[in-house]
N, C-alpha and C. Protein backbone atom coordinates (compact mmCIF):
# COMPACT_ATOMS: atom_id res chain seq x y z
N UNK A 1 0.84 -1.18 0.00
CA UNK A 1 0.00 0.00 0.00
C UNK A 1 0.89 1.24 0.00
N UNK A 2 0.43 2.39 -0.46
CA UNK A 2 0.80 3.63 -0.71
C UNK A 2 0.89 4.37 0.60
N UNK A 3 1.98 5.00 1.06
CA UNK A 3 2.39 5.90 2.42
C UNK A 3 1.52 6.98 1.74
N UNK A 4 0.93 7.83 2.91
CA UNK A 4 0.19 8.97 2.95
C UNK A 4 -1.27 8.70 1.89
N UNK A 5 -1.91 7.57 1.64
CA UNK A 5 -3.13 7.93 1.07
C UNK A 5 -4.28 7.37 2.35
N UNK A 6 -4.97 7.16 1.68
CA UNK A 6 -6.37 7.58 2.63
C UNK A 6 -7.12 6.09 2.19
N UNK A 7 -7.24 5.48 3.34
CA UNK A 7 -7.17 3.71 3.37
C UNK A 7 -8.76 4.17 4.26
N UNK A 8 -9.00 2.49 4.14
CA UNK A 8 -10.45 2.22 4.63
C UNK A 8 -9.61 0.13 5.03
N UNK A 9 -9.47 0.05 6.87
CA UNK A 9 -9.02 -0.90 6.94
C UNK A 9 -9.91 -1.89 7.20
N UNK A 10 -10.53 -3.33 7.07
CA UNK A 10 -11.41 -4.47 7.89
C UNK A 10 -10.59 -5.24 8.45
N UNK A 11 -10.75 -5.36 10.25
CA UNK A 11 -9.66 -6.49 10.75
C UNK A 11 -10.50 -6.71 11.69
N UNK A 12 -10.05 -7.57 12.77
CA UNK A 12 -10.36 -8.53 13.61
C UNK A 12 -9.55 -8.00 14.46
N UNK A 13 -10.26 -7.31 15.40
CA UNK A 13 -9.86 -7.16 16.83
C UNK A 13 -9.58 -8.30 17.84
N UNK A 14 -8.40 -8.57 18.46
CA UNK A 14 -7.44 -9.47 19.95
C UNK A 14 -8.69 -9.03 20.88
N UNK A 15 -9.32 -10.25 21.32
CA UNK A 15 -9.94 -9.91 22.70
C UNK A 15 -9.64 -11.12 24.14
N UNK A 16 -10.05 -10.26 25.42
CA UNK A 16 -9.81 -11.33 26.14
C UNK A 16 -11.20 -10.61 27.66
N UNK A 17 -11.44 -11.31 28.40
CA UNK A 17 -12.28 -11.20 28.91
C UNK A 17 -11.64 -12.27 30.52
N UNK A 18 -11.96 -11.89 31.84
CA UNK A 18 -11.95 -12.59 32.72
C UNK A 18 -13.38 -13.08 33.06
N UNK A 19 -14.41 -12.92 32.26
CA UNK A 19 -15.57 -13.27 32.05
C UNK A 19 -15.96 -14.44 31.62
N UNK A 20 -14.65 -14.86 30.37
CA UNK A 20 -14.71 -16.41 30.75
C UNK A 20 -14.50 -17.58 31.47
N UNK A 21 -15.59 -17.86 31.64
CA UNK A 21 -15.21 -19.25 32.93
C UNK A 21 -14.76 -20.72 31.98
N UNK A 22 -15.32 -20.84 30.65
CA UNK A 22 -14.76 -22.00 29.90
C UNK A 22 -14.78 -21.98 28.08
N UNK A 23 -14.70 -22.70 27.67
CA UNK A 23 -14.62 -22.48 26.55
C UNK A 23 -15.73 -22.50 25.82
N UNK A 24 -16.69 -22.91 26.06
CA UNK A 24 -18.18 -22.63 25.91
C UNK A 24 -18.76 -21.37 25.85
N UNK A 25 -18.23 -20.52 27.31
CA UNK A 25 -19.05 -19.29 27.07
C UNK A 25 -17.84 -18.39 25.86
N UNK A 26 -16.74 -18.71 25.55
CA UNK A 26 -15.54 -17.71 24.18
C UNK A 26 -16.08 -18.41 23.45
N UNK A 27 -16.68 -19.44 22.67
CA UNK A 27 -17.04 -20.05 21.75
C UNK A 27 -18.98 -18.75 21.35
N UNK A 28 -19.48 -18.90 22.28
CA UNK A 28 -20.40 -17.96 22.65
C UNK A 28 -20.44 -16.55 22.33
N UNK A 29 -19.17 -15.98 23.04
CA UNK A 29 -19.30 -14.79 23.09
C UNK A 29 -18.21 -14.37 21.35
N UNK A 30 -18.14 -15.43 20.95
CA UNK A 30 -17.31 -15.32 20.10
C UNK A 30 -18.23 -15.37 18.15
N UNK A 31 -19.10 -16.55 18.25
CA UNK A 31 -20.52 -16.13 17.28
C UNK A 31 -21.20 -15.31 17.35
N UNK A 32 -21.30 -14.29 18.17
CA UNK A 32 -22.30 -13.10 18.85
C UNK A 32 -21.61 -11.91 18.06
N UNK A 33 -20.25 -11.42 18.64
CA UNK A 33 -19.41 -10.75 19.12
C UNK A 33 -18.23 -10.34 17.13
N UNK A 34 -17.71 -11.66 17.67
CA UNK A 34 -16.53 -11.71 16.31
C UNK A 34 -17.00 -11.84 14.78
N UNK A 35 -17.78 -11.44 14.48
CA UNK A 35 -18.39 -11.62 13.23
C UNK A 35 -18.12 -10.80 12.33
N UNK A 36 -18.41 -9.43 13.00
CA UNK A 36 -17.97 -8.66 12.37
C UNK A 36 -16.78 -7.78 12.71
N UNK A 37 -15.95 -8.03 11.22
CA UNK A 37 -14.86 -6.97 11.36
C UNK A 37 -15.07 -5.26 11.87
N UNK A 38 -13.57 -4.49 13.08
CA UNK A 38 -13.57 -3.54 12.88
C UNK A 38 -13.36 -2.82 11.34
N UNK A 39 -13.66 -1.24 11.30
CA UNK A 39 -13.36 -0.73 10.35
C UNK A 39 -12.52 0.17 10.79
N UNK A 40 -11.47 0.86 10.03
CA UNK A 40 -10.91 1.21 10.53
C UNK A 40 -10.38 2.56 9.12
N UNK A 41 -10.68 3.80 9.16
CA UNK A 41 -11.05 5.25 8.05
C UNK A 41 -9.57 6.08 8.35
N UNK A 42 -8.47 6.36 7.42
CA UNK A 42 -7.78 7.45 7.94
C UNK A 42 -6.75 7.00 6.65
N UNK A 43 -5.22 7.80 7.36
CA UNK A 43 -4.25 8.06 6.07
C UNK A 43 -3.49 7.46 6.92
N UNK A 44 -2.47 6.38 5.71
CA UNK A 44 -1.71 4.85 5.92
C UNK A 44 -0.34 5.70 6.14
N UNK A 45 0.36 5.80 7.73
CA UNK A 45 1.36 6.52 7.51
C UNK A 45 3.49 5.78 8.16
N UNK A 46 2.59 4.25 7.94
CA UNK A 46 3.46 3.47 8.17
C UNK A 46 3.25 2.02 8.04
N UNK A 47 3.65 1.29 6.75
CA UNK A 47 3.24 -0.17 6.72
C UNK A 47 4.50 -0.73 6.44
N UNK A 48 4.95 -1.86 7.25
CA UNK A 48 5.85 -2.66 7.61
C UNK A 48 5.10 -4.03 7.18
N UNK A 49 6.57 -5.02 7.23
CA UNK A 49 5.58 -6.39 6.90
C UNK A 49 4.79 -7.23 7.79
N UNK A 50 5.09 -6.80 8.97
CA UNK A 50 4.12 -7.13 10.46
C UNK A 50 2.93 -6.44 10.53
N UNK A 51 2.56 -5.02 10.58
CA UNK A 51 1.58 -4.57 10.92
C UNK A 51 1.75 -2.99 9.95
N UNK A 52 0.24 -1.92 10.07
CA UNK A 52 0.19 -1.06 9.25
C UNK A 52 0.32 0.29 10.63
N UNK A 53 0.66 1.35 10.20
CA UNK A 53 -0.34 2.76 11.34
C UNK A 53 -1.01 3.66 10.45
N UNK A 54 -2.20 3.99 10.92
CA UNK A 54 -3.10 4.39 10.22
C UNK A 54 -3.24 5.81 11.35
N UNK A 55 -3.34 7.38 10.86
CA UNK A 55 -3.60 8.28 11.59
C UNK A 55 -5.73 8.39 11.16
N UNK A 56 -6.13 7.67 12.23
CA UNK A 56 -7.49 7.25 11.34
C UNK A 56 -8.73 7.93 12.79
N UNK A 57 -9.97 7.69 12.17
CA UNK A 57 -10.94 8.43 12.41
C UNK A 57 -11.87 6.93 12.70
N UNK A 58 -12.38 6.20 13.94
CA UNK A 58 -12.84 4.93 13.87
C UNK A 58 -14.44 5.18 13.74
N UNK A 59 -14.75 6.54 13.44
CA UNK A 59 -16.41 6.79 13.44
C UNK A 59 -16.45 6.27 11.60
N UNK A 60 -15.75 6.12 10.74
CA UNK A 60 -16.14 6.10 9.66
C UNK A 60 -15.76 6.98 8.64
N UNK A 61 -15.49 8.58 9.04
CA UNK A 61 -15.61 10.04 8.46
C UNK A 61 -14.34 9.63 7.58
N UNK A 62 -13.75 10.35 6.31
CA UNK A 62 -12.60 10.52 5.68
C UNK A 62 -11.87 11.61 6.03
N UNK A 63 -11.00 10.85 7.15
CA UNK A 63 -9.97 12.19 7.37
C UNK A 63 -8.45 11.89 7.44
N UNK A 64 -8.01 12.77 7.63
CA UNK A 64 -6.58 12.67 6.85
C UNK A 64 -5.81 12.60 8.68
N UNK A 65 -7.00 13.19 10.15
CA UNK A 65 -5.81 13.38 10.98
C UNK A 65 -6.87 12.61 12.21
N UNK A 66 -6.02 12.35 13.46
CA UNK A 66 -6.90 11.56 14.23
C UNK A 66 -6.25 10.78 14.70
N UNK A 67 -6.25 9.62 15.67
CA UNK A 67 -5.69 8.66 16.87
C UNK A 67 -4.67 7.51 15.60
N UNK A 68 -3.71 7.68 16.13
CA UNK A 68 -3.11 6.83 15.71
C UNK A 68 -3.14 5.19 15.81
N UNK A 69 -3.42 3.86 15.22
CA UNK A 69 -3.88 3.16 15.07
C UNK A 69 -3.08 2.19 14.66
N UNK A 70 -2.29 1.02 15.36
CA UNK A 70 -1.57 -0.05 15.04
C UNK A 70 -2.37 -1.64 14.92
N UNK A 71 -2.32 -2.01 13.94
CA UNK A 71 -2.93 -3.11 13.27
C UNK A 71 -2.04 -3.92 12.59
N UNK A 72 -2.19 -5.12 13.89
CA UNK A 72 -1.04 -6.25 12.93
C UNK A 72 -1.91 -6.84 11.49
N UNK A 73 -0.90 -7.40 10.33
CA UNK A 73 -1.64 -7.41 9.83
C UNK A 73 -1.89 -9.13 9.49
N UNK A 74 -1.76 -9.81 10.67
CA UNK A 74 -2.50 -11.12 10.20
C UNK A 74 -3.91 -10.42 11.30
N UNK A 75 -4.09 -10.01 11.68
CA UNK A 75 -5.42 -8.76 11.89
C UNK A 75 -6.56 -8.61 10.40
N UNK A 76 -6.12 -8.12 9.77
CA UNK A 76 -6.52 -7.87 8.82
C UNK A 76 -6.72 -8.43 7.57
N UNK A 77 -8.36 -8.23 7.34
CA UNK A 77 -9.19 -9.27 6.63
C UNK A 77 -9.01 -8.22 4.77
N UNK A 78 -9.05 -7.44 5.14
CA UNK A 78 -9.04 -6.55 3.55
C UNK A 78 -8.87 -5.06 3.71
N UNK A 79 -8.13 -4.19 2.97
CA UNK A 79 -7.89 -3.03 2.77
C UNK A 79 -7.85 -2.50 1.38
N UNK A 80 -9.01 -0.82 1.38
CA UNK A 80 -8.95 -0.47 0.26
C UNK A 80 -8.55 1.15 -0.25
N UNK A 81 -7.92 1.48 -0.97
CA UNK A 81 -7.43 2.66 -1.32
C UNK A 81 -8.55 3.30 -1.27
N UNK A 82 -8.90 4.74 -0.69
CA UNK A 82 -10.21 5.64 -1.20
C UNK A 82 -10.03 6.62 -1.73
């Protein structure tokens, strides 16, 4: 991908919970929950072959400035130039 353009990322958020008592209820909370990918809106301002940083906007909006954002990328299900 191109440094400094304006990406639109889909990945799979790391979760963990002390809420689970077994593998039943992560199996659970995991068909509910993990289905759908984060999205992730902003400008690509560092991609390595491990992971991307995105200065991104997680409401959706196209903006160029905003929270900086590290995403490994076996994370990540698809990314598209906008």
């Amino acid at each position: 991908m191109e440094i400094n353009k304006l990406v639109k990322i889909y990945w799979k958020d790391a979760a963990s919970s002390e809420a689970w008592e077994d593998l039943n209820e992560v199996r659970d909370w995991a068909s509910k929950t993990y289905v759908t990918p984060c999205e992730t809106v902003g400008e690509l301002i560092l991609d390595t072959d491990d992971y991307v940083v995105v200065a991104a906007s997680n409401n959706g909006e196209k903006t160029l400035y905003g929270d900086k954002v590290l995403i490994p990328k076996t994370l990540i299900d698809k990314t598209e130039e906008l």
